[in-house]
N, C-alpha and C. Protein backbone atom coordinates (compact mmCIF):
# COMPACT_ATOMS: atom_id res chain seq x y z
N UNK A 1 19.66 -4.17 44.98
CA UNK A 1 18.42 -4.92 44.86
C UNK A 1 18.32 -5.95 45.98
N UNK A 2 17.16 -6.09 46.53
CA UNK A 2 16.97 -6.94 47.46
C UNK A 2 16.73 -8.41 46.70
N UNK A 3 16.36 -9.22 47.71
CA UNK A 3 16.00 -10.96 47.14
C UNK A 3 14.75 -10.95 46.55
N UNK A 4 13.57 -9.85 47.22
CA UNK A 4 12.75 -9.48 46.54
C UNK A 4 12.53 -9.25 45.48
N UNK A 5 13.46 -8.22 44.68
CA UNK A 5 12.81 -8.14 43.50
C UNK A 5 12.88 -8.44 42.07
N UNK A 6 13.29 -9.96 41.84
CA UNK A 6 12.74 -10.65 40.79
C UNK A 6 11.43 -11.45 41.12
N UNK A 7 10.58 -11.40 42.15
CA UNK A 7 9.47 -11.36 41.80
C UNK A 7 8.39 -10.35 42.09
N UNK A 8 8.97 -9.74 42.28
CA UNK A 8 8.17 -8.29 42.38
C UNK A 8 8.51 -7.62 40.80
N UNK A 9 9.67 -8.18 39.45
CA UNK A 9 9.52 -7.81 38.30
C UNK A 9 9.14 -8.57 37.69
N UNK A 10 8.49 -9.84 37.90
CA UNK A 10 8.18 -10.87 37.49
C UNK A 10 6.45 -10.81 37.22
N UNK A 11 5.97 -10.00 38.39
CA UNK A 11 4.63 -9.68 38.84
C UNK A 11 4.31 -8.43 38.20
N UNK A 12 5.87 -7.75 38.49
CA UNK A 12 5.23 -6.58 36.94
C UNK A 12 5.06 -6.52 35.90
N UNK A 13 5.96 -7.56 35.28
CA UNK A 13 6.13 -7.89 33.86
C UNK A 13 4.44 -8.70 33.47
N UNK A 14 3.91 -9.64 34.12
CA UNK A 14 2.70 -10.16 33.92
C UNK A 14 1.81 -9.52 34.58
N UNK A 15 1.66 -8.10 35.17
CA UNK A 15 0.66 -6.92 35.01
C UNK A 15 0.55 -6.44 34.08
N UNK A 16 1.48 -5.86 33.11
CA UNK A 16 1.56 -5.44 32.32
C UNK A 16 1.42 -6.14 31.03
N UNK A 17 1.57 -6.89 30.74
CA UNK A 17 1.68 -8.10 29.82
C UNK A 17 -0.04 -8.63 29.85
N UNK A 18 -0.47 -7.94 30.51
CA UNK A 18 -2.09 -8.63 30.78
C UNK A 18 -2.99 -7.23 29.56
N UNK A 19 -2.42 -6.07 29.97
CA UNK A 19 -3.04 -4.69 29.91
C UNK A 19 -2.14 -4.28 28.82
N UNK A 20 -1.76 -4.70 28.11
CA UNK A 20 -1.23 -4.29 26.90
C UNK A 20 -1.99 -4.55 25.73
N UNK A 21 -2.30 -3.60 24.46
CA UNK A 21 -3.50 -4.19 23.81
C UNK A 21 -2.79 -5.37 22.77
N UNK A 22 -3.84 -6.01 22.06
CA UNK A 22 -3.59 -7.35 21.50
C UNK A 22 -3.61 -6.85 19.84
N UNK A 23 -2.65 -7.21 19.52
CA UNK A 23 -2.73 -7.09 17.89
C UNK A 23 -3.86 -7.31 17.41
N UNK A 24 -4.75 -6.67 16.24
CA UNK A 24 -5.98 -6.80 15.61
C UNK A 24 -6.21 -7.39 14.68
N UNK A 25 -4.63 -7.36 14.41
CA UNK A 25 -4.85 -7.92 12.81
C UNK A 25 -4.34 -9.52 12.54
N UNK A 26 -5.37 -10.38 11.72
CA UNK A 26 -5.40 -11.78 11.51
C UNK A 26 -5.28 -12.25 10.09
N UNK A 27 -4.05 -12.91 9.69
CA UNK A 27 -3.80 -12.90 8.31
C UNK A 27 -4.77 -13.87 8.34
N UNK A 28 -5.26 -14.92 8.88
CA UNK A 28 -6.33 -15.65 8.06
C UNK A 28 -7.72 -15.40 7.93
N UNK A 29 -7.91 -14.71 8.86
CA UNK A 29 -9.30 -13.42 8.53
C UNK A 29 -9.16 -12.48 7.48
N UNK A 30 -8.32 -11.84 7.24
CA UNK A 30 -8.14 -11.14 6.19
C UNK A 30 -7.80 -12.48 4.87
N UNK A 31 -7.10 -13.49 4.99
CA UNK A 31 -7.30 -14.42 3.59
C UNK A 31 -8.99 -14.72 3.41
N UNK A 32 -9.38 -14.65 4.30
CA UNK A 32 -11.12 -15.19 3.77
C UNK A 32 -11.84 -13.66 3.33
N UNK A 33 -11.87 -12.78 3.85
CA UNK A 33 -12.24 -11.52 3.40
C UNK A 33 -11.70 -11.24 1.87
N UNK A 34 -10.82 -11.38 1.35
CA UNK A 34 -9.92 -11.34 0.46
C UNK A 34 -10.63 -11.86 -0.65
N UNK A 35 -11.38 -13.20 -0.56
CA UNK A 35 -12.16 -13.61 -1.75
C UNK A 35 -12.74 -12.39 -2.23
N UNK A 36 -13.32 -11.76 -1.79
CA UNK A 36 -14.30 -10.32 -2.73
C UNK A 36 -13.23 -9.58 -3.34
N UNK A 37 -11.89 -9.60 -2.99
CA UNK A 37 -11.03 -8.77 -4.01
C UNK A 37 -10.41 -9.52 -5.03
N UNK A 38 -10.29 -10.90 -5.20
CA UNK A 38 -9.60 -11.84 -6.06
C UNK A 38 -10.00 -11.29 -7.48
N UNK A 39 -11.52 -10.76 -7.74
CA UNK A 39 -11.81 -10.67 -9.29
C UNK A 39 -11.46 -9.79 -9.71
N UNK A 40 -11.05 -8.29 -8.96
CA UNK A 40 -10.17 -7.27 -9.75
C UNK A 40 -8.02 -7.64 -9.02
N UNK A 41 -8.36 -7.53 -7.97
CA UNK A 41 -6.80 -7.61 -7.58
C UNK A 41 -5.91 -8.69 -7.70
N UNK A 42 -6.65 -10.10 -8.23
CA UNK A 42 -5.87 -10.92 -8.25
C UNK A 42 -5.84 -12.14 -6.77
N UNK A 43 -5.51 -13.40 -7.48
CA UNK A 43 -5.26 -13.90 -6.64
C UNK A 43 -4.29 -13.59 -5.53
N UNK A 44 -4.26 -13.49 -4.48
CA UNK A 44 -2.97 -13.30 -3.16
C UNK A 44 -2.55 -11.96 -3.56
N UNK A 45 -3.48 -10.94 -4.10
CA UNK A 45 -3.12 -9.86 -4.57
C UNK A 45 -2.23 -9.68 -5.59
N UNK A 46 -1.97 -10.14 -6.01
CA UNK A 46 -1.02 -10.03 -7.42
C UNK A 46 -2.05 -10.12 -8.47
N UNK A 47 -2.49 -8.87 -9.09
CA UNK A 47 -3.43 -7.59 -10.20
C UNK A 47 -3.11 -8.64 -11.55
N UNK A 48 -3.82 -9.22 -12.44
CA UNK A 48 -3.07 -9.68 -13.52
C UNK A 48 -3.41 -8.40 -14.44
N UNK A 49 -4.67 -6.91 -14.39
CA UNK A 49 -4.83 -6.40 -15.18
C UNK A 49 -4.19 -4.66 -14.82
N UNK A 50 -3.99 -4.01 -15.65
CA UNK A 50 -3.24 -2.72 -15.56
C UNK A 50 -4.50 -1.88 -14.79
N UNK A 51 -5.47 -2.63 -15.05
CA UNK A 51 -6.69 -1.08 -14.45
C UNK A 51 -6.45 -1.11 -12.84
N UNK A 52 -6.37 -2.44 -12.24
CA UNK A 52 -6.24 -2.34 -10.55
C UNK A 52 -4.80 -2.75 -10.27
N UNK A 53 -4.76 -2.46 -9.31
CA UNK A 53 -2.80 -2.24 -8.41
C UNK A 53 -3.68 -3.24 -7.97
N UNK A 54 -1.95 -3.86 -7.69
CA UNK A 54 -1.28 -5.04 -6.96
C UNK A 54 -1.65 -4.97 -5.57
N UNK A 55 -2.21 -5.65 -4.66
CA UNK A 55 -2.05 -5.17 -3.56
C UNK A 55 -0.77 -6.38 -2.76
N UNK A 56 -0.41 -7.10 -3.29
CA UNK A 56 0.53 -7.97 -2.50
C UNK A 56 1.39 -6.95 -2.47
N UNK A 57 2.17 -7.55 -1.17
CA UNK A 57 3.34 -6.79 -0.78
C UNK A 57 3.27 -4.81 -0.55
N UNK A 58 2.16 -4.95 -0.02
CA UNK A 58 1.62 -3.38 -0.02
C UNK A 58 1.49 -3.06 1.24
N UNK A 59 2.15 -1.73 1.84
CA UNK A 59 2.17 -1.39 2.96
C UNK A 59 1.12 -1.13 3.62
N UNK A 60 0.61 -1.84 4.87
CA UNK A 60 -0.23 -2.23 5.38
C UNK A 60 -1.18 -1.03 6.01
N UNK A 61 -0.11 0.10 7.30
CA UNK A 61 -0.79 1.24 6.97
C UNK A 61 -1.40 1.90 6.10
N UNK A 62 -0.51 1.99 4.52
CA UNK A 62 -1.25 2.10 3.56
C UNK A 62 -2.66 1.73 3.29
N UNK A 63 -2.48 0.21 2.85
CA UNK A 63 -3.98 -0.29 2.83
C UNK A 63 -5.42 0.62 3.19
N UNK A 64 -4.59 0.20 4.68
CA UNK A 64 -5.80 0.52 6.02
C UNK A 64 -6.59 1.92 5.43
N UNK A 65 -5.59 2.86 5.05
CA UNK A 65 -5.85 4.33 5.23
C UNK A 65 -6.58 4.92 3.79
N UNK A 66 -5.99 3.86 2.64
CA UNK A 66 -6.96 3.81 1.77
C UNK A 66 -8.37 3.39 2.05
N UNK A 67 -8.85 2.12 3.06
CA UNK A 67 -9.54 1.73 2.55
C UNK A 67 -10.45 2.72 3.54
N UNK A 68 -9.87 3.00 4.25
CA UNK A 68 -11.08 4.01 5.35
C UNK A 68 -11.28 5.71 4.54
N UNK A 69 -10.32 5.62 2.99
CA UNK A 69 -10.10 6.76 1.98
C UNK A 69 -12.11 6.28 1.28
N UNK A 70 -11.44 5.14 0.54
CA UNK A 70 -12.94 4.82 0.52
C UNK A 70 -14.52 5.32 0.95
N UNK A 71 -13.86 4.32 2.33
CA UNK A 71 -15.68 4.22 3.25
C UNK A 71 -16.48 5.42 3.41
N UNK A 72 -15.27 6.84 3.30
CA UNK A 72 -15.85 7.56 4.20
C UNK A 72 -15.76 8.56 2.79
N UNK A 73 -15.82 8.32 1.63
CA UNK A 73 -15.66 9.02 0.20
C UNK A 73 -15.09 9.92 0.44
N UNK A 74 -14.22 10.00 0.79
CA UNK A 74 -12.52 11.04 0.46
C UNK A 74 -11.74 11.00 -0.44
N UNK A 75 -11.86 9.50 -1.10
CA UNK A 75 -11.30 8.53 -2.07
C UNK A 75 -12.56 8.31 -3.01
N UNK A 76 -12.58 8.34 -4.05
CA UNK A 76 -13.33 8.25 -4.71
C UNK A 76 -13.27 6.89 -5.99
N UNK A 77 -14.17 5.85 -5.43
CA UNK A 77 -14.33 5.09 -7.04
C UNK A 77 -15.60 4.02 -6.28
N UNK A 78 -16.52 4.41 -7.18
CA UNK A 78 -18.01 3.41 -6.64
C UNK A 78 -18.07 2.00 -5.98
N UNK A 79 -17.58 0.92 -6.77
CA UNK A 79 -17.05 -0.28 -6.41
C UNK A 79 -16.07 -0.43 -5.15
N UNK A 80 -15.17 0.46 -5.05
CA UNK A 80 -14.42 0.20 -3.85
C UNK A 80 -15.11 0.58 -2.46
N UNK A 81 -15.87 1.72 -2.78
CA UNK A 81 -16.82 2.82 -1.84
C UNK A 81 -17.33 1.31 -1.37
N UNK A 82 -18.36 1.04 -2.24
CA UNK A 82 -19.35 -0.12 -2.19
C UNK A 82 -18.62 -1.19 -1.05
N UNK A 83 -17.78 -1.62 -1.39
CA UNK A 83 -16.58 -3.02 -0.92
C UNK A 83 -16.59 -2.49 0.73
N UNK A 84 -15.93 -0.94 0.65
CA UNK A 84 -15.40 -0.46 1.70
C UNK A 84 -16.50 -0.11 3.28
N UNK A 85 -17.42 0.20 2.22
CA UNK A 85 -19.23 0.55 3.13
C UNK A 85 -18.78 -0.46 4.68
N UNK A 86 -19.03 -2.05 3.95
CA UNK A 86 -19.24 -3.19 4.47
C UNK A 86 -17.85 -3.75 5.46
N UNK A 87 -17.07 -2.69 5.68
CA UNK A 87 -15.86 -3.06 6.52
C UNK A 87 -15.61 -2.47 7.37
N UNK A 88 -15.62 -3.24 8.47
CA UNK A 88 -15.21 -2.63 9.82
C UNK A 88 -13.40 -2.27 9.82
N UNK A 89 -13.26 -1.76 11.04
CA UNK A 89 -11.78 -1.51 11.47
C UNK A 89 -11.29 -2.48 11.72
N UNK A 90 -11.88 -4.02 12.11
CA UNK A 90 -11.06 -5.38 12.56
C UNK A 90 -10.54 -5.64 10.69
N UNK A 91 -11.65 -5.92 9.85
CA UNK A 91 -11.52 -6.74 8.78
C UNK A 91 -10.68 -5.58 7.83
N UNK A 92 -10.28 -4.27 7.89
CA UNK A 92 -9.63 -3.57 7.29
C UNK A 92 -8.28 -3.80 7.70
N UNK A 93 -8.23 -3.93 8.89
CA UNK A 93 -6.46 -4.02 9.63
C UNK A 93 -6.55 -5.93 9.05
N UNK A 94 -7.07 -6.67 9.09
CA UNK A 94 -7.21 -8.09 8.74
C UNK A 94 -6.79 -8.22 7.54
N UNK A 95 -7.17 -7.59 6.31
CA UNK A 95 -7.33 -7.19 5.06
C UNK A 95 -5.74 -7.10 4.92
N UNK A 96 -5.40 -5.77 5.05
CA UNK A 96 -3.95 -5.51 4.93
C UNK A 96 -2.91 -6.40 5.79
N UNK A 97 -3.46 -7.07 6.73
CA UNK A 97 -2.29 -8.00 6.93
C UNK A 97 -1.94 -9.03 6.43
N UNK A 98 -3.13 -9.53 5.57
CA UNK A 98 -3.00 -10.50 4.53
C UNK A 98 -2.07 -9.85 3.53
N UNK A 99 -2.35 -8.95 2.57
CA UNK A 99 -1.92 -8.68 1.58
C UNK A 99 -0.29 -7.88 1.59
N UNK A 100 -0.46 -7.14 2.20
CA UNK A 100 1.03 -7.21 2.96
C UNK A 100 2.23 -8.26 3.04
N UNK A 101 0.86 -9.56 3.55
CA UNK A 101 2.56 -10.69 3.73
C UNK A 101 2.70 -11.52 2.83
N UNK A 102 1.91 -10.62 1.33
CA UNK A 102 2.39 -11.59 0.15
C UNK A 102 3.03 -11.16 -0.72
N UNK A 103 3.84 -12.29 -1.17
CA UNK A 103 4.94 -11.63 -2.20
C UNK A 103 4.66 -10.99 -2.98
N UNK A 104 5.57 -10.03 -3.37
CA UNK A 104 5.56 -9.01 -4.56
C UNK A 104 5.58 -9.31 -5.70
N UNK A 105 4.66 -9.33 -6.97
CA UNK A 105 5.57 -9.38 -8.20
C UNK A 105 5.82 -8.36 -9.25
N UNK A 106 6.76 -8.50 -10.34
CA UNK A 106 7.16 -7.29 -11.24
C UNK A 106 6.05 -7.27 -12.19
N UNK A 107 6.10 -6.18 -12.67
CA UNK A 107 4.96 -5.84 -13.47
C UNK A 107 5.69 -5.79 -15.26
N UNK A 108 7.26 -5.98 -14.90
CA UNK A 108 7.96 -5.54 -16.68
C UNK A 108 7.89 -4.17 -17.16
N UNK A 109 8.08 -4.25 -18.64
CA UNK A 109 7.81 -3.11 -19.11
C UNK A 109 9.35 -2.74 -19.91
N UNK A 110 9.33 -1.97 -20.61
CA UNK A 110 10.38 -1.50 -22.02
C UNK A 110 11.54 -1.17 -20.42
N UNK A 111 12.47 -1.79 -21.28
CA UNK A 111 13.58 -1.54 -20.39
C UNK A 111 14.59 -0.15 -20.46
N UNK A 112 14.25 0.24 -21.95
CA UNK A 112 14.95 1.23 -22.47
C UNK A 112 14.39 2.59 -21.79
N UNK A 113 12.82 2.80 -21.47
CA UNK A 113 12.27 3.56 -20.50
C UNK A 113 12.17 3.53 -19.75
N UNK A 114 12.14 2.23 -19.29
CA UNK A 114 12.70 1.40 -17.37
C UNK A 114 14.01 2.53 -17.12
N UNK A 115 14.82 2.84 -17.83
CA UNK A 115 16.39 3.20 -17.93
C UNK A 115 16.21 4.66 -17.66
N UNK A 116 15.28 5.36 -18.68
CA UNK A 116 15.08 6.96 -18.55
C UNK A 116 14.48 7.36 -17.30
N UNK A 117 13.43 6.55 -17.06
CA UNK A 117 12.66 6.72 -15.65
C UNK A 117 13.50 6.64 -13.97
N UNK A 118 14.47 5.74 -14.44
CA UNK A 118 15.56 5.71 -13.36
C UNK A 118 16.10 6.68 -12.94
N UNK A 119 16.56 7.47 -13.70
CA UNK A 119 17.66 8.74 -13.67
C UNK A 119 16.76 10.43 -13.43
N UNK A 120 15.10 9.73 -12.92
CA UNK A 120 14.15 10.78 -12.16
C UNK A 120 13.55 10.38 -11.20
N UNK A 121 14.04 9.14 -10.79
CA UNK A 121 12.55 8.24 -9.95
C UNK A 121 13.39 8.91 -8.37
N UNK A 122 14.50 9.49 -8.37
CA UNK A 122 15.26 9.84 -7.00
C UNK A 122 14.27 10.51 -6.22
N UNK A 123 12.95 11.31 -6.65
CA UNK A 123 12.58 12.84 -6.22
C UNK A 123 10.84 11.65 -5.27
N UNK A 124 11.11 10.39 -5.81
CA UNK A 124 10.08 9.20 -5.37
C UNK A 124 10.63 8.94 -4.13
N UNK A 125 11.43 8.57 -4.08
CA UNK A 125 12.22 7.43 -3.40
C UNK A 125 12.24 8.14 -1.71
N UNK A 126 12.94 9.40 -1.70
CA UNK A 126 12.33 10.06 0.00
C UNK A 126 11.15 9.28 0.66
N UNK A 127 9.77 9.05 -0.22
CA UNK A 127 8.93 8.64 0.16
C UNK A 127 8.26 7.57 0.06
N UNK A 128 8.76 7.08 -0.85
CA UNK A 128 8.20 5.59 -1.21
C UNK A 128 9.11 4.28 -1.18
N UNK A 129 9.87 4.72 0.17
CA UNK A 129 11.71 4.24 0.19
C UNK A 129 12.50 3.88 -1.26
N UNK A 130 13.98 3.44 -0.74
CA UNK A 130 15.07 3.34 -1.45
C UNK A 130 15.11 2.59 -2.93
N UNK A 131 14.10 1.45 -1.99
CA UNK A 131 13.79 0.33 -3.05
C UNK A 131 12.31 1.00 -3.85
N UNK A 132 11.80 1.61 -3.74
CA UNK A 132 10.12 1.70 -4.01
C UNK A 132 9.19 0.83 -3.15
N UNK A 133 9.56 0.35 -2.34
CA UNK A 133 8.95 -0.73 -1.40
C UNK A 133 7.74 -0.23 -0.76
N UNK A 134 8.02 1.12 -0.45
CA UNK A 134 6.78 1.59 0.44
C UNK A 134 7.29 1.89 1.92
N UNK A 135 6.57 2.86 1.90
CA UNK A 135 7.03 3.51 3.65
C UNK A 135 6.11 3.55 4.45
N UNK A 136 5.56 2.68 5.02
CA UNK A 136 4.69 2.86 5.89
C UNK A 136 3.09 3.73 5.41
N UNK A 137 2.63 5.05 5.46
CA UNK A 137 1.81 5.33 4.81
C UNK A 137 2.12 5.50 3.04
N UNK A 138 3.57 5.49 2.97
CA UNK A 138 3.53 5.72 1.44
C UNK A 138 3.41 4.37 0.43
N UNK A 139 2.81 4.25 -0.71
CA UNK A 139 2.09 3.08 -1.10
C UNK A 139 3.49 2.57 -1.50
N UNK A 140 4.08 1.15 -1.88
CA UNK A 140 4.91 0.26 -2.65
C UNK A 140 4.71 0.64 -3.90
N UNK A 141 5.75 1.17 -4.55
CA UNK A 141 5.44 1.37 -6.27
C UNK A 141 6.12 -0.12 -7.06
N UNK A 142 6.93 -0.47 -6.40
CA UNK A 142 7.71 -1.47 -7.02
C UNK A 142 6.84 -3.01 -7.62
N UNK A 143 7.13 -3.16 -8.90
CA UNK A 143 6.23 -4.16 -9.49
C UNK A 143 4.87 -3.61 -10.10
N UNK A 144 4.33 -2.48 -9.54
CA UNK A 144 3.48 -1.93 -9.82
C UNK A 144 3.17 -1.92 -11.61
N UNK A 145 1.55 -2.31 -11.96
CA UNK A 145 1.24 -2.14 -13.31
C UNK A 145 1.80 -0.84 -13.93
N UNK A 146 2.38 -0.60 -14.98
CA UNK A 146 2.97 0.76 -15.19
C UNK A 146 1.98 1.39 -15.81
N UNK A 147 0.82 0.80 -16.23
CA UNK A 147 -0.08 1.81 -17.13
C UNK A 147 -0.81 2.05 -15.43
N UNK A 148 -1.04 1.04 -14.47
CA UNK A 148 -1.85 1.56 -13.17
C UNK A 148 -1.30 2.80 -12.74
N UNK A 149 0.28 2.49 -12.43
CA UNK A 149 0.96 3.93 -11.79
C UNK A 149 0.94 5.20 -12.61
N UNK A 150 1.07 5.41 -14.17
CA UNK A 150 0.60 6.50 -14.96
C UNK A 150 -0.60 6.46 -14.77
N UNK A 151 -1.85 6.26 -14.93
CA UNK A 151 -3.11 6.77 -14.86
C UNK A 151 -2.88 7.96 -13.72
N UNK A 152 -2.71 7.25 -12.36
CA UNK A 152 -2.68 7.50 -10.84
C UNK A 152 -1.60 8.94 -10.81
N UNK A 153 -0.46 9.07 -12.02
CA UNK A 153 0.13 10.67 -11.75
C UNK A 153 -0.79 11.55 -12.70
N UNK A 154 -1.05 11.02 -13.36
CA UNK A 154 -1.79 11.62 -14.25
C UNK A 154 -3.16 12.03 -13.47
N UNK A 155 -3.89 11.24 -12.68
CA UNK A 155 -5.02 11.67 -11.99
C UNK A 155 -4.54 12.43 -10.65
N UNK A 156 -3.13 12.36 -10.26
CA UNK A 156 -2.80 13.61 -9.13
C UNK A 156 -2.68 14.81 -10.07
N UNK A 157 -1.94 14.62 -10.83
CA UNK A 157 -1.79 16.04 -12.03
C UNK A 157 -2.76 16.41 -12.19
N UNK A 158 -4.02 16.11 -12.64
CA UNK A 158 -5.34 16.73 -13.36
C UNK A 158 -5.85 17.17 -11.78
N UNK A 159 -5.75 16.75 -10.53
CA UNK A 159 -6.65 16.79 -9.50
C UNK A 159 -7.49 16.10 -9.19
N UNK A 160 -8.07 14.66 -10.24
CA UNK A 160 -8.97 13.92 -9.78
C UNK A 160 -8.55 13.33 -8.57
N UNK A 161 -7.47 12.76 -8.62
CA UNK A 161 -6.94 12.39 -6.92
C UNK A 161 -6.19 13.44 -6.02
N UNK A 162 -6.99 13.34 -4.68
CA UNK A 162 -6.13 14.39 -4.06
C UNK A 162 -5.26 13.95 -3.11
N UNK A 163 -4.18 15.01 -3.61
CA UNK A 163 -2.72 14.62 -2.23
C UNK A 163 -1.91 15.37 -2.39
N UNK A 164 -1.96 16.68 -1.73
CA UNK A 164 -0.99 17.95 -1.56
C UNK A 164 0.13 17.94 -2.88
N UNK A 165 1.08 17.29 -1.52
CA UNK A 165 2.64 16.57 -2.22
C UNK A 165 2.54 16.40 -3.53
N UNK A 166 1.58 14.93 -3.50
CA UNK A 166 1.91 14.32 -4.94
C UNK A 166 0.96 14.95 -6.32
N UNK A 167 0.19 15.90 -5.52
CA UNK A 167 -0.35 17.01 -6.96
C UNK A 167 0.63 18.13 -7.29
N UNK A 168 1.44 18.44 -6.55
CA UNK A 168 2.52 19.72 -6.57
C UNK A 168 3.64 18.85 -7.44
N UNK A 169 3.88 17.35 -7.26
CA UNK A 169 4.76 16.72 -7.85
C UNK A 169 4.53 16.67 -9.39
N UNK A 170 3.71 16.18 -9.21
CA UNK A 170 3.17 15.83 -10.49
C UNK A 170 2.48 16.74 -11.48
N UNK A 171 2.49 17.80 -10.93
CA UNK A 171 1.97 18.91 -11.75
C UNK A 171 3.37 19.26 -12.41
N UNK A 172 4.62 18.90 -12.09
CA UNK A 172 5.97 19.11 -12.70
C UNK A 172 6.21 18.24 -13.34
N UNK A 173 5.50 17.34 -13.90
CA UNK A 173 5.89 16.08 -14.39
C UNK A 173 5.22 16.26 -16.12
N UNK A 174 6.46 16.32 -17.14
CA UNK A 174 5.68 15.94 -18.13
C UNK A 174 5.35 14.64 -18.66
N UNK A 175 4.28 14.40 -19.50
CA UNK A 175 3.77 13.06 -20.27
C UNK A 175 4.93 11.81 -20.74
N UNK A 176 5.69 12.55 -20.86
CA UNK A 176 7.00 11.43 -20.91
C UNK A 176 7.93 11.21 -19.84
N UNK A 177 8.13 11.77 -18.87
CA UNK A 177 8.36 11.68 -17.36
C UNK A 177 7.64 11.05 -16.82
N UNK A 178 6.21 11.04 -16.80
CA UNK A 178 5.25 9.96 -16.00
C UNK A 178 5.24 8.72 -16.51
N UNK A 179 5.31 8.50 -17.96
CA UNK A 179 5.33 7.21 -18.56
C UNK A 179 6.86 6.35 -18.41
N UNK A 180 7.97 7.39 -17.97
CA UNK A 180 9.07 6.74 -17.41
C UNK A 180 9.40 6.37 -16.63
N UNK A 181 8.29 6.81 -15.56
CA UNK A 181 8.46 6.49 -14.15
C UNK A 181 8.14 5.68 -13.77
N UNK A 182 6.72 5.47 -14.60
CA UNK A 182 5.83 4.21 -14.36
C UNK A 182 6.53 2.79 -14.92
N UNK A 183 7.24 2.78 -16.02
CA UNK A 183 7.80 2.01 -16.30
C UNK A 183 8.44 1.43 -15.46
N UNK A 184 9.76 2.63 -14.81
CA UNK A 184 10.51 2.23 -14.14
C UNK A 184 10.36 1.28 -12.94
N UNK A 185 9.28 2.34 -12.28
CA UNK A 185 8.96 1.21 -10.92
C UNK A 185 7.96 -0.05 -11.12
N UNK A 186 7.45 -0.30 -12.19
CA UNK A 186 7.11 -1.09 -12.58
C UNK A 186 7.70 -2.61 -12.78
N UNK A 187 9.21 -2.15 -13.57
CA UNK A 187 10.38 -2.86 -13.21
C UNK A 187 10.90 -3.38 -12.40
N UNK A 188 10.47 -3.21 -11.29
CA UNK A 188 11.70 -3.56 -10.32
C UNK A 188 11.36 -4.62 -9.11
């Protein structure tokens, strides 16, 4: 190397550093957007009722890919459609970066089926990581309302929701397997 070139990498590093794109997403844009979800999801996303999921601590890709599941009715539920109409790609990536960087909480539930649900939840976990945390597109089950997460196998099972995988899964799943599962990750 010559004497030259630390600033000739100095000059590259702030070329490049100019032309690199800028993160989109703004947790305090997404906290003010967020008021329109407080009356079903909860304050800071934490759901106090079993009909809507938690969105704290929810994987952010996730979010996003729901909510553009929504806008574009691929996803189906009126109210969210409605919510989703009115959102651009800034305030959707905004959205989930809020809710994302808030804590998780447990949802409870019978521990004794917390227990049965454990010793099946392995065939989850590939995809919804180790912990139930969530993988990137796969949603966070952990804490999750357990009557929210049974409805949701129960609506991949019947086909009202569609998703390859998790309708082939869940079409193997009996009524007391789903209610164990839900428990389980509900738990945790």
């Amino acid at each position: 190397m010559t004497s030259k070139s630390p600033p000739f990498i100095l000059s590259l590093f702030l070329t490049l550093s100019f032309t690199l794109p800028v993160s989109a997403e703004d947790i305090s844009a997404g906290e003010q957007k967020a008021s329109a979800c407080i009356g079903c999801h909860g304050q800071r996303g934490g759901s106090g009722s079993p009909q809507w999921p938690s969105l704290a601590a929810q994987q952010s890709p996730y979010l996003v890919n729901q909510l553009k599941a929504f806008k574009t009715g691929s996803r189906s539920n009126a109210m969210m459609q409605s919510i989703a109409t009115h959102l651009s790609s800034e305030d959707m990536d905004n959205l989930a970066a809020y809710f994302s960087s808030q804590k998780a909480g447990k949802a409870g539930g019978d521990s004794a089926l917390a227990k049965a649900g454990e010793s099946k939840a392995s065939m989850c976990l590939g995809c919804h990581g180790l912990s139930a945390e969530g993988n990137g597109q796969f949603p966070r089950l952990a804490g999750q309302h357990p009557e929210y997460l049974e409805q949701q196998l129960k609506n991949f099972k019947s086909g009202i929701r569609k998703n390859g995988p998790m309708q082939a899964l869940a079409a193997n799943l009996s009524e007391a397997d789903i209610k164990a599962l839900a428990v389980y990750f509900g738990s945790l």
